[in-house]
N, C-alpha and C. Protein backbone atom coordinates (compact mmCIF):
# COMPACT_ATOMS: atom_id res chain seq x y z
N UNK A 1 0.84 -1.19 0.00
CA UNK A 1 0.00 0.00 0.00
C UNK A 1 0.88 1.25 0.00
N UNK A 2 0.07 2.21 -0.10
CA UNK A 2 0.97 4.02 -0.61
C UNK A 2 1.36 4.20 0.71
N UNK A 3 2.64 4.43 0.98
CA UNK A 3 2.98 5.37 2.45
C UNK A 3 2.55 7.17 2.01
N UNK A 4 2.95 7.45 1.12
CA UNK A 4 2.80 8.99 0.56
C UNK A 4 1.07 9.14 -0.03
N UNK A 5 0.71 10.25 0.46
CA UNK A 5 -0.34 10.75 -0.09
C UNK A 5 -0.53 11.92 -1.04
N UNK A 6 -1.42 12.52 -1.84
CA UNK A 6 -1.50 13.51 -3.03
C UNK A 6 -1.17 15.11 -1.82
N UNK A 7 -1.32 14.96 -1.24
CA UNK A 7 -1.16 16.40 -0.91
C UNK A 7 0.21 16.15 0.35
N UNK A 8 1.52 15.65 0.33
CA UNK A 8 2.49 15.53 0.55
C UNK A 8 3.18 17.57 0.55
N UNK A 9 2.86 17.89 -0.06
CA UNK A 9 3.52 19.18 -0.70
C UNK A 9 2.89 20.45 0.11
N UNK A 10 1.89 19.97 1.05
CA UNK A 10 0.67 21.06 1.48
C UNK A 10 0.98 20.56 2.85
N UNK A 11 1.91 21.79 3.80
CA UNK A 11 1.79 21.20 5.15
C UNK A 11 0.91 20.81 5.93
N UNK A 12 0.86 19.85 6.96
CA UNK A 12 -0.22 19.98 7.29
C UNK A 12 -1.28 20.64 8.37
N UNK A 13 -0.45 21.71 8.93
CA UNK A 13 -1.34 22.89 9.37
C UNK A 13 -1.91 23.76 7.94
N UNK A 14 -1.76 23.33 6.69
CA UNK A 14 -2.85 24.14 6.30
C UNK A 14 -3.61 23.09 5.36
N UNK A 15 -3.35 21.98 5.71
CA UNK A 15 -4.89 21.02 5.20
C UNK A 15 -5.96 20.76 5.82
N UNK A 16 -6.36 21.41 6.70
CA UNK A 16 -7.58 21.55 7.08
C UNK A 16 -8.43 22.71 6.85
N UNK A 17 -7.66 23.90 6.15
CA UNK A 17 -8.26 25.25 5.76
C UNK A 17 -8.29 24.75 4.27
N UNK A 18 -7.79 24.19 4.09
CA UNK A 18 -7.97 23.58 2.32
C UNK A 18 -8.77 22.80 2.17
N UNK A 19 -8.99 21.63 3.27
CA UNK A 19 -10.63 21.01 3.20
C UNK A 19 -11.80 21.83 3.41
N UNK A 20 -11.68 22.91 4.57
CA UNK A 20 -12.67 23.45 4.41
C UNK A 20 -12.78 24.46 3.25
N UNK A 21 -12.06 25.01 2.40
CA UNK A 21 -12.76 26.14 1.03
C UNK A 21 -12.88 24.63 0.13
N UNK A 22 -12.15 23.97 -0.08
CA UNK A 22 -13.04 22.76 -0.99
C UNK A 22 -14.45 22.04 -0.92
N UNK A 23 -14.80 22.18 0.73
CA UNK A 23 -16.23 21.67 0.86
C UNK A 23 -16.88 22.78 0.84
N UNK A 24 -16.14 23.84 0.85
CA UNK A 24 -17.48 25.30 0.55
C UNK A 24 -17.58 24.93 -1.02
N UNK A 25 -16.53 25.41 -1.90
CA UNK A 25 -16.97 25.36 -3.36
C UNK A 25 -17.52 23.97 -3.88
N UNK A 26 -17.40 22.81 -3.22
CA UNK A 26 -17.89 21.70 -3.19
C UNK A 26 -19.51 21.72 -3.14
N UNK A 27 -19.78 22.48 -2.08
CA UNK A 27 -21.44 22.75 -1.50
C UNK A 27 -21.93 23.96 -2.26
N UNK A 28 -21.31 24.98 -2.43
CA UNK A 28 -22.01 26.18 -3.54
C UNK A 28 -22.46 25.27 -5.17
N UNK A 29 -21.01 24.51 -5.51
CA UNK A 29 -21.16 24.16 -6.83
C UNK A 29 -22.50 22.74 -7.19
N UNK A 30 -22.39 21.77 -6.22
CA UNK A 30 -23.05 21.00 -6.04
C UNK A 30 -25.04 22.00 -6.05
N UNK A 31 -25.13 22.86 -5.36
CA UNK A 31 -26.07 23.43 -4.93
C UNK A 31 -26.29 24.16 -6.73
N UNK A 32 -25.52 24.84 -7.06
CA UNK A 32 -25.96 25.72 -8.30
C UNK A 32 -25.77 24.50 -9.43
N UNK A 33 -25.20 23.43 -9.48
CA UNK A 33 -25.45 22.22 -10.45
C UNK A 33 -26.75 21.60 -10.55
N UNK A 34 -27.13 21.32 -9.07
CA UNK A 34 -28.46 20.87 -8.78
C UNK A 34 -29.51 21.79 -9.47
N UNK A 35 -29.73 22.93 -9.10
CA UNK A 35 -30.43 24.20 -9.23
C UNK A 35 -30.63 24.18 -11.06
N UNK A 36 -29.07 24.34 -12.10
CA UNK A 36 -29.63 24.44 -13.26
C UNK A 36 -29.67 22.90 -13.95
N UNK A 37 -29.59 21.74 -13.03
CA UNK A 37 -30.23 20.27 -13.69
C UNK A 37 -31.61 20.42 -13.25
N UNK A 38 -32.61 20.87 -12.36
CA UNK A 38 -34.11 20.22 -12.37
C UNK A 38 -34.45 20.43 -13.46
N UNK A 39 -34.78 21.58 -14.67
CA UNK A 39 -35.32 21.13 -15.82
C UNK A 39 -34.80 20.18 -16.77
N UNK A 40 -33.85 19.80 -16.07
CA UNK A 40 -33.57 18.07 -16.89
C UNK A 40 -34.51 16.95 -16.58
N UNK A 41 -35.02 17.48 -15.26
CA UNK A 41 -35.95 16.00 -15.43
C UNK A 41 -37.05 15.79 -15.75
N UNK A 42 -37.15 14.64 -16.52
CA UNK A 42 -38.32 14.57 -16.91
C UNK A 42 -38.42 13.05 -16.74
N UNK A 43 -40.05 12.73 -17.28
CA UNK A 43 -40.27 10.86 -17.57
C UNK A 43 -39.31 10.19 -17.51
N UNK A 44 -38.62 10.28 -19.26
CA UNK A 44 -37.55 9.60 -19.84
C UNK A 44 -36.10 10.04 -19.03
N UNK A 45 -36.43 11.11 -18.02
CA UNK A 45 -34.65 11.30 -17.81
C UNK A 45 -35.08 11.98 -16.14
N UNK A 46 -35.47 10.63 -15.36
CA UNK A 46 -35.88 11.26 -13.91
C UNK A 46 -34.67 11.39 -13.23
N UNK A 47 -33.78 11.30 -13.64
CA UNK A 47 -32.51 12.02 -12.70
C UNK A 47 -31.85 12.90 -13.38
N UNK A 48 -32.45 13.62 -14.16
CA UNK A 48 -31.41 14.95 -14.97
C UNK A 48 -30.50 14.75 -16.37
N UNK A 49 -29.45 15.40 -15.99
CA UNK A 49 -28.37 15.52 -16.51
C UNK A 49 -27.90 13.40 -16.75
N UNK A 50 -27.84 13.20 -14.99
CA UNK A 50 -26.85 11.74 -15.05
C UNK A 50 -27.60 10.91 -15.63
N UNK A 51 -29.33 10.94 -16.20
CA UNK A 51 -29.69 10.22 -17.18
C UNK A 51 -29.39 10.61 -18.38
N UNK A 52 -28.74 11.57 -18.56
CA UNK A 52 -27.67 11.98 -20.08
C UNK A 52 -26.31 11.27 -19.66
N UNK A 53 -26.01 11.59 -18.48
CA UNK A 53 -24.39 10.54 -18.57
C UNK A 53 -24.87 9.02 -18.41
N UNK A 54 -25.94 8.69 -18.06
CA UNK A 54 -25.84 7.04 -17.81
C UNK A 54 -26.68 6.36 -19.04
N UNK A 55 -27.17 6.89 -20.61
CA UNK A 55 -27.58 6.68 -21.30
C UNK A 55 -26.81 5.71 -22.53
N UNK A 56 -26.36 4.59 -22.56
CA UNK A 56 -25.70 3.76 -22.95
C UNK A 56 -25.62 4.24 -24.31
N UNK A 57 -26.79 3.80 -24.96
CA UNK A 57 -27.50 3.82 -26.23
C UNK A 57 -27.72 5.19 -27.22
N UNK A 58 -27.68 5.03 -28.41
CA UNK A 58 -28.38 5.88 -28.82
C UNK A 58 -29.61 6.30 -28.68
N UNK A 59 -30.47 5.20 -29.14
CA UNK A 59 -32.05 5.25 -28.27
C UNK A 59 -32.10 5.99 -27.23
N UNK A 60 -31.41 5.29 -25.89
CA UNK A 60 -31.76 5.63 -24.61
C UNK A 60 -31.09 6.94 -24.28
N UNK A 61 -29.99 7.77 -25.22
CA UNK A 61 -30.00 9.35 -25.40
C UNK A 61 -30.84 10.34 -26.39
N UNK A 62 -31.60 9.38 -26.99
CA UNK A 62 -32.43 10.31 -27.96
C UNK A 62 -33.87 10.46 -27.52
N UNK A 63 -33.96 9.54 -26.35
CA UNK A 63 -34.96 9.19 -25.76
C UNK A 63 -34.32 10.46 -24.63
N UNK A 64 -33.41 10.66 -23.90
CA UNK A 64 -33.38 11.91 -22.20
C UNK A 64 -34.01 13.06 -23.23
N UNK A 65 -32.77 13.64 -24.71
CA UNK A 65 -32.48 14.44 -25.32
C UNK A 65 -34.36 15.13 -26.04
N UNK A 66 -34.75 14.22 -26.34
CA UNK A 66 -36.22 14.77 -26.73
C UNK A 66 -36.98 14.77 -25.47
N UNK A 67 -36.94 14.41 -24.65
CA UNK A 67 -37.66 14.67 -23.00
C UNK A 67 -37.77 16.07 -22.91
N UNK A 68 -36.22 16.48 -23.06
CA UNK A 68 -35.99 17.73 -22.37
C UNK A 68 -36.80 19.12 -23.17
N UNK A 69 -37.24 19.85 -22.33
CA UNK A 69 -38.33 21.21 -22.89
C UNK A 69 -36.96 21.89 -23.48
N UNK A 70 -37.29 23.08 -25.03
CA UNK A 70 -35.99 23.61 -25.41
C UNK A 70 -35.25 24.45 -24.41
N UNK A 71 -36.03 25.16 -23.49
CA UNK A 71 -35.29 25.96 -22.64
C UNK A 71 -34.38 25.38 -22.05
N UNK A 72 -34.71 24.13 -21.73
CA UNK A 72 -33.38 23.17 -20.64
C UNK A 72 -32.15 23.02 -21.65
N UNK A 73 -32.16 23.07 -22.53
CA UNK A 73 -30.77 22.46 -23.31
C UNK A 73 -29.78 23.93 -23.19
N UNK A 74 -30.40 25.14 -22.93
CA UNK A 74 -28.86 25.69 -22.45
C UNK A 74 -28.56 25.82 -21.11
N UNK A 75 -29.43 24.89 -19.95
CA UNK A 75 -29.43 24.40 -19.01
C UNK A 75 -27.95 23.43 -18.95
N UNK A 76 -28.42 22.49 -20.10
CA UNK A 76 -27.48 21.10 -20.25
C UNK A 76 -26.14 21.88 -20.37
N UNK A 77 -26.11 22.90 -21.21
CA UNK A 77 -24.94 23.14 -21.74
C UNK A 77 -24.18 24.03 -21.03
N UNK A 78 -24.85 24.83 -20.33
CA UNK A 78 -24.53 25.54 -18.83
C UNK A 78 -24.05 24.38 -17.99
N UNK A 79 -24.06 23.46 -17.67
CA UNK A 79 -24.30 22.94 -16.59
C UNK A 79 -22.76 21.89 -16.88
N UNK A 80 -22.56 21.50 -18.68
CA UNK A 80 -21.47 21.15 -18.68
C UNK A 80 -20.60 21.62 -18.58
N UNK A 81 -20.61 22.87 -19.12
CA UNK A 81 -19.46 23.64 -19.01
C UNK A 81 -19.09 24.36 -17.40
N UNK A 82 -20.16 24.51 -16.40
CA UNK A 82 -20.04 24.85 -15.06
C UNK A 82 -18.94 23.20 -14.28
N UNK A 83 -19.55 22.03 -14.79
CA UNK A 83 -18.60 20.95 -14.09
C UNK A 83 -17.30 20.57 -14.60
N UNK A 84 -16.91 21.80 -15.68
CA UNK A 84 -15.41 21.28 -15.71
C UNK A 84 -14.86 22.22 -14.60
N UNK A 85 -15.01 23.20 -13.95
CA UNK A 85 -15.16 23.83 -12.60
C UNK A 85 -14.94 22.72 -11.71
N UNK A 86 -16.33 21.92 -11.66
CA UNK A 86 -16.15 20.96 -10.66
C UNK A 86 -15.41 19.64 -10.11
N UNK A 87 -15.64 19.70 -11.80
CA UNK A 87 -14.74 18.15 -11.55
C UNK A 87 -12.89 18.29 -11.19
N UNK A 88 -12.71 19.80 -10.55
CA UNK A 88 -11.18 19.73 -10.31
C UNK A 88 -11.48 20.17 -8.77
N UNK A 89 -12.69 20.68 -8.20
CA UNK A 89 -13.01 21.11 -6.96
C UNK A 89 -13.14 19.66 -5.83
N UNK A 90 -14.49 18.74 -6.57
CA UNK A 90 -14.92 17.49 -5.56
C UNK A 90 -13.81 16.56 -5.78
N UNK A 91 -13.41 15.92 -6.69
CA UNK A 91 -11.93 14.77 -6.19
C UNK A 91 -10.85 15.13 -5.63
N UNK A 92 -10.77 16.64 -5.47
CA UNK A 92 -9.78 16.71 -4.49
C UNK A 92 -9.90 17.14 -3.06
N UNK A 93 -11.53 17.42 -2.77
CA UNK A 93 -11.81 17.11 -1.09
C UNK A 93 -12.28 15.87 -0.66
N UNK A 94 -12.84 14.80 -1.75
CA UNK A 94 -12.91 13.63 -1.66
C UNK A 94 -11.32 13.22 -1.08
N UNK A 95 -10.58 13.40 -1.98
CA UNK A 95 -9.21 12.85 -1.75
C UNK A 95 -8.33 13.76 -0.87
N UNK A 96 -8.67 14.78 -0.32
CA UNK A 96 -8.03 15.18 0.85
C UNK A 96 -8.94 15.07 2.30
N UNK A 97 -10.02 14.69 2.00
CA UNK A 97 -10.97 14.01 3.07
C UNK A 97 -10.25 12.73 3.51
N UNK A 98 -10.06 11.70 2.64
CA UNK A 98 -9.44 10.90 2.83
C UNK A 98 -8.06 10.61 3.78
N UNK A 99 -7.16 11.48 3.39
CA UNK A 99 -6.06 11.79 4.01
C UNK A 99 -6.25 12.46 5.15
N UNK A 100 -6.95 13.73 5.73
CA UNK A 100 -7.19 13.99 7.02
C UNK A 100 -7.81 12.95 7.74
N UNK A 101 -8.71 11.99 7.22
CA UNK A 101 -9.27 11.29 8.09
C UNK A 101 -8.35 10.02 8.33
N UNK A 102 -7.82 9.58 7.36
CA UNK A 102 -6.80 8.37 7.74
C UNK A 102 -5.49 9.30 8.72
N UNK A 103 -4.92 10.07 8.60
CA UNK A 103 -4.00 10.62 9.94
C UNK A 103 -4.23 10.38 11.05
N UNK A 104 -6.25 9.79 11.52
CA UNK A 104 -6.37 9.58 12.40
C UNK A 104 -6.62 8.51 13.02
N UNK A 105 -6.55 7.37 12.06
CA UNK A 105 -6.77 5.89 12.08
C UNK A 105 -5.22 5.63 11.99
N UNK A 106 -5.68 3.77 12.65
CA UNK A 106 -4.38 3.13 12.68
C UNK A 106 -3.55 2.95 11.47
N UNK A 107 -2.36 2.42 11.19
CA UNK A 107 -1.36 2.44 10.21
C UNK A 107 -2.19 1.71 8.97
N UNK A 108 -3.10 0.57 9.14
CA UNK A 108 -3.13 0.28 7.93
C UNK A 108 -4.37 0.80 7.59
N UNK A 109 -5.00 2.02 8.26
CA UNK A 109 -6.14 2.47 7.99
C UNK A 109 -5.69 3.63 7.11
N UNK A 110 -4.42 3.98 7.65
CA UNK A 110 -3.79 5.30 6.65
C UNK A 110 -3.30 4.83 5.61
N UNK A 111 -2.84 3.81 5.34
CA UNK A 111 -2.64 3.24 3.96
C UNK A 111 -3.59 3.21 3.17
N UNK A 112 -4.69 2.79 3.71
CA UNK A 112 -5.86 2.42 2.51
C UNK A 112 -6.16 4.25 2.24
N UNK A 113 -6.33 4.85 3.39
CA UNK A 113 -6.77 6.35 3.38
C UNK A 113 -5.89 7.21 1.89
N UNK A 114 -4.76 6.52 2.03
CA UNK A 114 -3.95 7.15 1.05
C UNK A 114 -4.18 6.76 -0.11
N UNK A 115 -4.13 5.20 -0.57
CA UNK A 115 -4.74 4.50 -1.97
C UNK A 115 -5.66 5.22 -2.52
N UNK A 116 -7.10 5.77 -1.35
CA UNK A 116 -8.25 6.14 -1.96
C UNK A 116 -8.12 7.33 -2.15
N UNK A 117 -7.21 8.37 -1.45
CA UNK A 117 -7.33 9.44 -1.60
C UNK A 117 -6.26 9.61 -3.27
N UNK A 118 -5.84 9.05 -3.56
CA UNK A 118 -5.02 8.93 -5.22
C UNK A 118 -6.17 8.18 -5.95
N UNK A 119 -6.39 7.41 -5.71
CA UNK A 119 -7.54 6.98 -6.93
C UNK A 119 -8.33 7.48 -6.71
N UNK A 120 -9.10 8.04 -5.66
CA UNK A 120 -10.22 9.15 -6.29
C UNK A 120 -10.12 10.38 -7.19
N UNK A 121 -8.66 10.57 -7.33
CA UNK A 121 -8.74 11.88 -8.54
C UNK A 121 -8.72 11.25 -9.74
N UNK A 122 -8.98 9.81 -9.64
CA UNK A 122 -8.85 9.09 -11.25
C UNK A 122 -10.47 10.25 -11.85
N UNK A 123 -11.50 10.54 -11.19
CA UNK A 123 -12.73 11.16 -11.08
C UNK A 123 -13.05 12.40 -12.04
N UNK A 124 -12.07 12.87 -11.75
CA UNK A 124 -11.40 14.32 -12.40
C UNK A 124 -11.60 14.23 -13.96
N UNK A 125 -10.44 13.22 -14.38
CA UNK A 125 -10.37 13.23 -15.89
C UNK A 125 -11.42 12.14 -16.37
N UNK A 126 -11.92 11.34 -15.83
CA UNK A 126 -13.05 10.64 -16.32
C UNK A 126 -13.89 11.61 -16.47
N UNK A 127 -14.79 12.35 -15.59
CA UNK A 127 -15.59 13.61 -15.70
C UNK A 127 -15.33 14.30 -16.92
N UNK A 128 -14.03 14.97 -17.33
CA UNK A 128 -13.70 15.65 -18.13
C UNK A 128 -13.98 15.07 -19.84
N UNK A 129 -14.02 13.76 -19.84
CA UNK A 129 -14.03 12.91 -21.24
C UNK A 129 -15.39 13.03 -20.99
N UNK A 130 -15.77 12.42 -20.30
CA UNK A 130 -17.18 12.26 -19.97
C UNK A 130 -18.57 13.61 -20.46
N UNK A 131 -17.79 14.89 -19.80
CA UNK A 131 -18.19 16.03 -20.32
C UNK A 131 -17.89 16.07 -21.60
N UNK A 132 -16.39 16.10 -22.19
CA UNK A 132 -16.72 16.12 -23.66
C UNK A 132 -17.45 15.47 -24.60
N UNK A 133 -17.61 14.31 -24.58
CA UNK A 133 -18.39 13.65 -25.08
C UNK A 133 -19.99 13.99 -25.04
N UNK A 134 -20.47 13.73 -23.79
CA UNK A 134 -22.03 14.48 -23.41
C UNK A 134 -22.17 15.93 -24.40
N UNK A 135 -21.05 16.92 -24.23
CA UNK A 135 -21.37 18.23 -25.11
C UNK A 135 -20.94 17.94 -26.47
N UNK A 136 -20.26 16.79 -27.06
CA UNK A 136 -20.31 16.93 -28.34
C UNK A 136 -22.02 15.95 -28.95
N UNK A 137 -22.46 15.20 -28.14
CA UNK A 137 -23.45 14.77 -28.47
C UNK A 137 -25.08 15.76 -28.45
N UNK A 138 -24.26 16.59 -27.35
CA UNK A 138 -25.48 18.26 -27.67
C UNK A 138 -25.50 18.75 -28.57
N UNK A 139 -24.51 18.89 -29.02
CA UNK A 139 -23.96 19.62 -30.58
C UNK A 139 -24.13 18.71 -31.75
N UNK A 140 -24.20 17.74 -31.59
CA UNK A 140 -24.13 16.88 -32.83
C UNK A 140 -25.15 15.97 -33.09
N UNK A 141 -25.94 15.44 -32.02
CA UNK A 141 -26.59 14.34 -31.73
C UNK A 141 -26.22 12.91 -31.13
N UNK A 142 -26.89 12.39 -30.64
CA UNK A 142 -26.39 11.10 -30.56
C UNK A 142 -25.89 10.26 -30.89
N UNK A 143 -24.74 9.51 -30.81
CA UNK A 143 -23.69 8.34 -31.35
C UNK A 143 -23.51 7.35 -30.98
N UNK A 144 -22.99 6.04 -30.75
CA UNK A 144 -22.86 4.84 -30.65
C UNK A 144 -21.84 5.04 -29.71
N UNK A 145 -20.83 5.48 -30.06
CA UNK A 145 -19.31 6.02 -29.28
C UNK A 145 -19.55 6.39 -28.45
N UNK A 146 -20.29 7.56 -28.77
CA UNK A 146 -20.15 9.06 -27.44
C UNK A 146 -21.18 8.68 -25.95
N UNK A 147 -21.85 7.89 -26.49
CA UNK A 147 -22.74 7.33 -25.64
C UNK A 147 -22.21 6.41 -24.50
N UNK A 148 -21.44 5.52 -25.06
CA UNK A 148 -20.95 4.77 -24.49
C UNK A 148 -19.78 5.20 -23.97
N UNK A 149 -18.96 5.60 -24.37
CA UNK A 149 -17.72 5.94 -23.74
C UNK A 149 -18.34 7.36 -22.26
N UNK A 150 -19.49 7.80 -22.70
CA UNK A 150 -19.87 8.85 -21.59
C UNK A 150 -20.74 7.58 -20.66
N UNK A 151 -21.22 6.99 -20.85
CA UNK A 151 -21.57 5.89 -19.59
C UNK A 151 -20.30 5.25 -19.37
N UNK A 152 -19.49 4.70 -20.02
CA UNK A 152 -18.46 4.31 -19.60
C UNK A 152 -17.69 5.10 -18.40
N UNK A 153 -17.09 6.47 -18.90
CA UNK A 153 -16.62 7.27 -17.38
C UNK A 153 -17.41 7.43 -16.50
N UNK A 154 -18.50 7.60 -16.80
CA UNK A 154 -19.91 8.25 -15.59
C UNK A 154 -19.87 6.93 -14.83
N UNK A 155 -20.00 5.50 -15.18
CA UNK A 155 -20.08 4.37 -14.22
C UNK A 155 -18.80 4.63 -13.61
N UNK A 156 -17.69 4.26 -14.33
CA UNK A 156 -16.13 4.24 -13.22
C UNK A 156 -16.11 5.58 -12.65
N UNK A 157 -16.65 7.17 -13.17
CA UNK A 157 -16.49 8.00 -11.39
C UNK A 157 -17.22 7.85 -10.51
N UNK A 158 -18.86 7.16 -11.10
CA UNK A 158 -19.82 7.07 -10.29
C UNK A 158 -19.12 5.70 -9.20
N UNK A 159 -18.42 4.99 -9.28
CA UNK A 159 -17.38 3.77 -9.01
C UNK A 159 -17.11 4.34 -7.38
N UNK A 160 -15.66 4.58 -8.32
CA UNK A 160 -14.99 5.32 -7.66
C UNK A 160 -15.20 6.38 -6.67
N UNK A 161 -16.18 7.21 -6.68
CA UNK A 161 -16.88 7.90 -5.45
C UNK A 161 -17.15 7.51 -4.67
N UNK A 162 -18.19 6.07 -4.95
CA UNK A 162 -18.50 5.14 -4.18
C UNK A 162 -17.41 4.75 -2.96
N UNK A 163 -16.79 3.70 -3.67
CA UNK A 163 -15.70 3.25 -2.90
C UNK A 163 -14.66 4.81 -1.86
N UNK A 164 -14.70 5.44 -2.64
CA UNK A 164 -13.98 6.46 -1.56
C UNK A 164 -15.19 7.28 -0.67
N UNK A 165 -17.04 7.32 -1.22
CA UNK A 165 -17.97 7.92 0.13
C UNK A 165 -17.31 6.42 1.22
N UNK A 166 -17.92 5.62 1.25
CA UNK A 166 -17.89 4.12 1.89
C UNK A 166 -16.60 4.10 3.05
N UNK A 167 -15.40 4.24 2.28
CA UNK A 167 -14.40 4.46 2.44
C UNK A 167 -14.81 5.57 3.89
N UNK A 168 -14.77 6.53 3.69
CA UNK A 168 -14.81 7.78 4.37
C UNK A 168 -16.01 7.55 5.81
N UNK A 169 -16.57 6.98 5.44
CA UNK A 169 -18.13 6.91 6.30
C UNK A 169 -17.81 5.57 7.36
N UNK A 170 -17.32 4.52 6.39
CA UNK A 170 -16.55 3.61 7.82
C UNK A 170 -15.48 3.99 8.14
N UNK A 171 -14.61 4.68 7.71
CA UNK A 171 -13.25 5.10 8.39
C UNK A 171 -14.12 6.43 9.61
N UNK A 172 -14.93 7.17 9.57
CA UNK A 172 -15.18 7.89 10.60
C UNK A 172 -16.06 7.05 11.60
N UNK A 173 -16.65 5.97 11.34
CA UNK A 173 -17.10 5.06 12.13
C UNK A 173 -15.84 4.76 12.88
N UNK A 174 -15.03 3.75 12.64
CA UNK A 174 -13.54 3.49 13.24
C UNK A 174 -13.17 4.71 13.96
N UNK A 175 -13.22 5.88 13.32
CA UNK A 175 -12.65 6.82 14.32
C UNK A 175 -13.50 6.92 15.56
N UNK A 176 -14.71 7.54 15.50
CA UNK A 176 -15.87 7.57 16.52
C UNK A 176 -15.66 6.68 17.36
N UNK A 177 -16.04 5.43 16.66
CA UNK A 177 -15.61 4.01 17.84
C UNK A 177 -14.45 4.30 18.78
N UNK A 178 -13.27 4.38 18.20
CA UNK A 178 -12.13 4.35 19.16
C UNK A 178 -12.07 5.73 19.79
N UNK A 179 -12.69 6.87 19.20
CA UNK A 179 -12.29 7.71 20.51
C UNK A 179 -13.54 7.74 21.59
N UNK A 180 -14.77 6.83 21.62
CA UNK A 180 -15.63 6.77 22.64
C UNK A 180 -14.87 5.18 23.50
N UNK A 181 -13.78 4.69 23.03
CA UNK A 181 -13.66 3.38 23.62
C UNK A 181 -12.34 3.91 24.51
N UNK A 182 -11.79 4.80 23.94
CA UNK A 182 -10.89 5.08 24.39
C UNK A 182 -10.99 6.37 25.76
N UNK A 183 -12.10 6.81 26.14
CA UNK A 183 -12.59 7.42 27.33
C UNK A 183 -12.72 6.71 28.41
């Protein structure tokens, strides 16, 4: 497992002022993403936007893409171009979440803390293909490729989040535990 973690370079009296402006722009951006996806949803696309990233098919994108009322599509296109913003903001408080919280777990809890906190920025550039693709299929229509390769990243960040929320939620369990056992 990693002894070194991604933010090695950032002392650490100031990684905790760096987690907190990442979970602010984390929580503003998340909040104004949310805000211009509701007119994404509809019938065919009841979760927004991520039923445009989780749309395998051509069908099953020509099917979100005609759902959507015309006003929403410079919604869509707002909204892609607002998460290349994001996608450099959330994998790196995901992955410096990680690392503050393993500092406080045992040795091989900081190992794994460190693994996840590096493979969660795999998130970043998946997002980023992911976005391109989604906006060239705004622009162009739907494809066989673009479809797939944009469910393709959207499953492995949607993955990968996973495993590093999980990650994060039993590692603060472990913590909790031991500092009420340890009173």
């Amino acid at each position: 497992m990693l002894k070194q973690h991604p933010f090695g370079w950032i002392t650490p009296r100031a990684r905790p002022w760096l987690w907190l402006i990442l979970l602010i722009l984390t929580v503003i951006l998340s909040q104004v993403l949310g805000r211009l996806g509701e007119p994404l949803k509809t019938s065919a696309a009841p979760a927004g936007i991520v039923s445009f990233e989780l749309a395998r098919t051509v069908t099953a994108t020509e099917q979100v893409l005609t759902s959507w009322p015309s006003g929403a599509w410079e919604n869509a296109f707002l909204l892609q171009g607002l998460d290349f913003l994001y996608l450099f903001v959330y994998p790196l408080w995901f992955s410096l979440s990680a690392v503050l919280l393993g500092a406080r777990l045992p040795a091989g809890w900081q190992r794994a803390a460190n693994l996840v906190a590096w493979v969660v920025l795999l998130t970043g550039p998946l997002d980023a293909i992911e976005n391109i693709a989604l906006i060239q299929e705004l622009l162009h229509g739907p494809a066989t490729n673009l479809a797939q390769l944009a469910w393709l990243c959207a499953s492995l960040k949607f993955g990968l989040l996973g495993v590093a929320a999980l990650f994060l939620l039993v590692g603060l369990v472990v913590w909790g535990g031991r500092r009420l056992l340890s009173r």
